[in-house]
C-alpha atoms as a PDB file:
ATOM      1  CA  UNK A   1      -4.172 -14.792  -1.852  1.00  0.00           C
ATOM      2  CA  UNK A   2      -7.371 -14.305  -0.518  1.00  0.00           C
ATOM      3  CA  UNK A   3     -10.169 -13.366  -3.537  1.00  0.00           C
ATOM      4  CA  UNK A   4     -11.783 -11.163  -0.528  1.00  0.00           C
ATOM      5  CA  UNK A   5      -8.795  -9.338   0.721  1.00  0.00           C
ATOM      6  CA  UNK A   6      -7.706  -8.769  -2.980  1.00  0.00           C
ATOM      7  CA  UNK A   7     -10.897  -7.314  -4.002  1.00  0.00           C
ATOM      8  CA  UNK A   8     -10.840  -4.998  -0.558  1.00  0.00           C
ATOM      9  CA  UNK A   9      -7.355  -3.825  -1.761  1.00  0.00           C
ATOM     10  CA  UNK A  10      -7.780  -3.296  -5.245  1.00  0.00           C
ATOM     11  CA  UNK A  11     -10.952  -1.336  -4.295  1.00  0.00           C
ATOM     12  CA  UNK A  12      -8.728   1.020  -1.810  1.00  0.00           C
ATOM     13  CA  UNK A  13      -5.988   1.592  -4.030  1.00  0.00           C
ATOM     14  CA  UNK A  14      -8.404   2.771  -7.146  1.00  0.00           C
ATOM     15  CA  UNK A  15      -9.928   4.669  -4.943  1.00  0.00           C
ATOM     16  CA  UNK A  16      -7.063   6.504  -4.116  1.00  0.00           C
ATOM     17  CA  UNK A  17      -6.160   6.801  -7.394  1.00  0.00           C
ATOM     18  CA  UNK A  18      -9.048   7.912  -8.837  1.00  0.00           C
ATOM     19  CA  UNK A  19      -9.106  10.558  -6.354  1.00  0.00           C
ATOM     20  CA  UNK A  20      -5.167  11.872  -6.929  1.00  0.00           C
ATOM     21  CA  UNK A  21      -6.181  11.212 -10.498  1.00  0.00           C
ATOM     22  CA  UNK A  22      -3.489   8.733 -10.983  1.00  0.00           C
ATOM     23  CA  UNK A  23      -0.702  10.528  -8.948  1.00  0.00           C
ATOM     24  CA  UNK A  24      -0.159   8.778  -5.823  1.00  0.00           C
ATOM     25  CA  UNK A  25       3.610   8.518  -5.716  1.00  0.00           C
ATOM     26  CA  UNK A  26       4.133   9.126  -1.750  1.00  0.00           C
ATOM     27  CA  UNK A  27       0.511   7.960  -0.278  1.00  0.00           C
ATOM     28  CA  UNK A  28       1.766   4.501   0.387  1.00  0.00           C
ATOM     29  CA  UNK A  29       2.144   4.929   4.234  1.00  0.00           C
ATOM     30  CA  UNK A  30      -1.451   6.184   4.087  1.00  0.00           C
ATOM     31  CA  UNK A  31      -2.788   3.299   1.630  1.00  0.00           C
ATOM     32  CA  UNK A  32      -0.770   0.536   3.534  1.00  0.00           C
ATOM     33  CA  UNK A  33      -2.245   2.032   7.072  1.00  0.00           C
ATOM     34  CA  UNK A  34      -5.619   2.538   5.169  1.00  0.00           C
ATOM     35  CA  UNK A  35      -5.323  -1.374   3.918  1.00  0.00           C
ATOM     36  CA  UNK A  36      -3.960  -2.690   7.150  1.00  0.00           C
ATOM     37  CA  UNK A  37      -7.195  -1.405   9.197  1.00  0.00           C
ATOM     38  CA  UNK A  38      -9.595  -3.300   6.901  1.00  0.00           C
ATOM     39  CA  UNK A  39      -7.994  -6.822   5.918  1.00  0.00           C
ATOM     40  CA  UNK A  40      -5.740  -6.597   9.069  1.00  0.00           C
ATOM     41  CA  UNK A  41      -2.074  -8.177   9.756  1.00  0.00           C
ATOM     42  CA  UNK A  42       1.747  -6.377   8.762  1.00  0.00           C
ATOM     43  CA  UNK A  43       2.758  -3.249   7.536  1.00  0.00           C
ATOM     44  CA  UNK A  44       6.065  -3.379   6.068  1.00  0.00           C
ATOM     45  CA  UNK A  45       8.671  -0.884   5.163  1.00  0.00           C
ATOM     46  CA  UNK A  46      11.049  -1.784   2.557  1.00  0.00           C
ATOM     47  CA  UNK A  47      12.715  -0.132  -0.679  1.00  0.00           C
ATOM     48  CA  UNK A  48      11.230  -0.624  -4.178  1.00  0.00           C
ATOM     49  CA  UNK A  49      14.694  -1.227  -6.100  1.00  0.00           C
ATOM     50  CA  UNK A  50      15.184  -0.495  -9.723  1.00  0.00           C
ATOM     51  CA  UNK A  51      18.256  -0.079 -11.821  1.00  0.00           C
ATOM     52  CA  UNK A  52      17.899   3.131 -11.611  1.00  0.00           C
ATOM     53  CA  UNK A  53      17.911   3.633  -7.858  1.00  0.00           C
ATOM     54  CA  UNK A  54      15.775   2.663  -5.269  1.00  0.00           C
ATOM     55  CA  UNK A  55      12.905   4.889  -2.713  1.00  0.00           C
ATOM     56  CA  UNK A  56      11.352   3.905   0.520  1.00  0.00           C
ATOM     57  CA  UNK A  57       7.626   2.129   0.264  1.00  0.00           C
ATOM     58  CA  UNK A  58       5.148   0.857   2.558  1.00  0.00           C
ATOM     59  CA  UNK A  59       3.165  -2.210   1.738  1.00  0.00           C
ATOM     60  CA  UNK A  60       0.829  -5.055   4.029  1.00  0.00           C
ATOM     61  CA  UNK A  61       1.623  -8.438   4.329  1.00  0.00           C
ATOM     62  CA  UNK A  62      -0.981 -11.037   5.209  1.00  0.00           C
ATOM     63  CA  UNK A  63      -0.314 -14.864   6.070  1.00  0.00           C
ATOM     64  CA  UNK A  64       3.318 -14.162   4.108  1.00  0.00           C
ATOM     65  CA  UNK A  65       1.042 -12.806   0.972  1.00  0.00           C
ATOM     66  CA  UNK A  66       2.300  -9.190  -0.023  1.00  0.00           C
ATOM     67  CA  UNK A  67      -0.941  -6.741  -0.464  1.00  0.00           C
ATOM     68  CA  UNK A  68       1.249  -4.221  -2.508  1.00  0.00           C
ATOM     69  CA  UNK A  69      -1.178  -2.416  -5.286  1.00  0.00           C
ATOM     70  CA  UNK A  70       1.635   0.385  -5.907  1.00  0.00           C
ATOM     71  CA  UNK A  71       4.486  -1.572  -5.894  1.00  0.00           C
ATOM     72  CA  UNK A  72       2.759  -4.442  -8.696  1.00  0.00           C
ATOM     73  CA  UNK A  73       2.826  -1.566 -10.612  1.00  0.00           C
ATOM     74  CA  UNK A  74       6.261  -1.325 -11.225  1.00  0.00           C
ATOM     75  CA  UNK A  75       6.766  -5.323 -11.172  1.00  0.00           C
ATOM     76  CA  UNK A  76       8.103  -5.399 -14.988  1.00  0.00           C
ATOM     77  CA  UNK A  77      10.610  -2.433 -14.335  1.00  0.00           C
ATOM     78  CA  UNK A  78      13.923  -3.325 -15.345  1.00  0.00           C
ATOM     79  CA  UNK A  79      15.546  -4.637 -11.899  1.00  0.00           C
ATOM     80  CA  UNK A  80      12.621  -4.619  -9.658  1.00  0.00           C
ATOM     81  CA  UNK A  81      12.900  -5.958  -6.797  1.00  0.00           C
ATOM     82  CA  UNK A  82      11.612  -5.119  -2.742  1.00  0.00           C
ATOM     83  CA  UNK A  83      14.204  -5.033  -0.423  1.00  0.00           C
ATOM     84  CA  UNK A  84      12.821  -5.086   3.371  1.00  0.00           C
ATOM     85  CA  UNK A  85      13.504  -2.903   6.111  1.00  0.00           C
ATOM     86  CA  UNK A  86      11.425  -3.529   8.901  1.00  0.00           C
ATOM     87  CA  UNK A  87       8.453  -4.350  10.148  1.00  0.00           C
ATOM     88  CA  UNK A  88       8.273  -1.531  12.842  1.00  0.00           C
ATOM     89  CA  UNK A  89       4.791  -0.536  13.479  1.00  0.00           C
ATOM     90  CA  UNK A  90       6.287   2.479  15.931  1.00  0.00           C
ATOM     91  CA  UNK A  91       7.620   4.123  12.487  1.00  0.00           C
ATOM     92  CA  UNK A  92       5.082   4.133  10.450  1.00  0.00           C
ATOM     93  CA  UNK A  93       3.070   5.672  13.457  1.00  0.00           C
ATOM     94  CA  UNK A  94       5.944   8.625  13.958  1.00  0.00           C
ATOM     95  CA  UNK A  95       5.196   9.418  10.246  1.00  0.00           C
ATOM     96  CA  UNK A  96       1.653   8.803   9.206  1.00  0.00           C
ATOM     97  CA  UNK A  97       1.059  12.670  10.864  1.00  0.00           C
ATOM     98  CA  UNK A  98       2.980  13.543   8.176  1.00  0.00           C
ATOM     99  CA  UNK A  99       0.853  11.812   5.677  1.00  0.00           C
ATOM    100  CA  UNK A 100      -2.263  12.115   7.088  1.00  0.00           C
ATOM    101  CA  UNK A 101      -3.734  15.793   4.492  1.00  0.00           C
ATOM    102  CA  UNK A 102      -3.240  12.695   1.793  1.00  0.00           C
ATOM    103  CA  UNK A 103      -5.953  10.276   3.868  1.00  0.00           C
ATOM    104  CA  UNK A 104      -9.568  10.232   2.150  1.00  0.00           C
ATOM    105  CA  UNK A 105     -12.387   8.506   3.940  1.00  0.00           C
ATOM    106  CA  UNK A 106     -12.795   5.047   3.319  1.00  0.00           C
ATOM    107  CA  UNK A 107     -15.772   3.102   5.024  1.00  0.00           C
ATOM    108  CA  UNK A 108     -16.180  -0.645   4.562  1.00  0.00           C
ATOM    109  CA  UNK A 109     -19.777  -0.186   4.309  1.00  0.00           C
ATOM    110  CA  UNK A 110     -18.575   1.403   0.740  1.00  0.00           C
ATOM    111  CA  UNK A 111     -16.310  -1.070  -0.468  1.00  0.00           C
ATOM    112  CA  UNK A 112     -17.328  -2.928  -3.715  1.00  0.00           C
ATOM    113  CA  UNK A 113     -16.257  -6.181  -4.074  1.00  0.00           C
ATOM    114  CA  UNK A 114     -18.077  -6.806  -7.580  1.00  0.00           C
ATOM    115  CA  UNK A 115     -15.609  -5.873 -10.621  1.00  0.00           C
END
């Protein structure tokens, strides 16, 4: 995994959380589409599975290496595992209008890459 990319993703996705103050279950289209503009490459649909049941997710994938802030969240849940769907850049584009009041404003001017 690229030190650079990480550091430009972990920078997004605490940005996003610090904004939704921690309550950003259902901004991953916007996060993967907000990731996938800066570090380039794959957005991917998939499911994040649990024992408990399983809900749709959106993550990036780079040179096979999974950019997935959300879903590493959940990595030591009982059962986890992500189950792909597709790679179908035509979906997440019918549903990012739907997504897009979650969007904030990220320039890469702004992005820190110190810790």
């Amino acid at each position: 995994m690229s030190d650079f990319d990480k550091k430009i993703v972990d920078f997004i996705f605490k940005k996003y959380k610090k904004y939704y103050d921690n309550e950003i279950q259902g901004c991953c289209p916007i996060i993967a589409d907000t990731i996938q503009k800066i570090i380039g490459d794959e957005i991917v649909c998939d499911y994040l599975s649990f024992n408990v049941g399983k809900r749709e997710h959106w993550w990036v994938e780079k040179k096979e290496i999974v950019y997935d802030p959300m879903g590493e969240e959940y990595i030591n849940e009982p059962g986890f595992r992500r189950i792909e769907i597709h790679r179908d850049l035509i979906e997440i584009n019918k549903i990012l209008p739907l997504f897009e009041q979650y969007r904030i404003l990220i320039n890469e001017e702004e992005i820190s890459y110190e810790d």
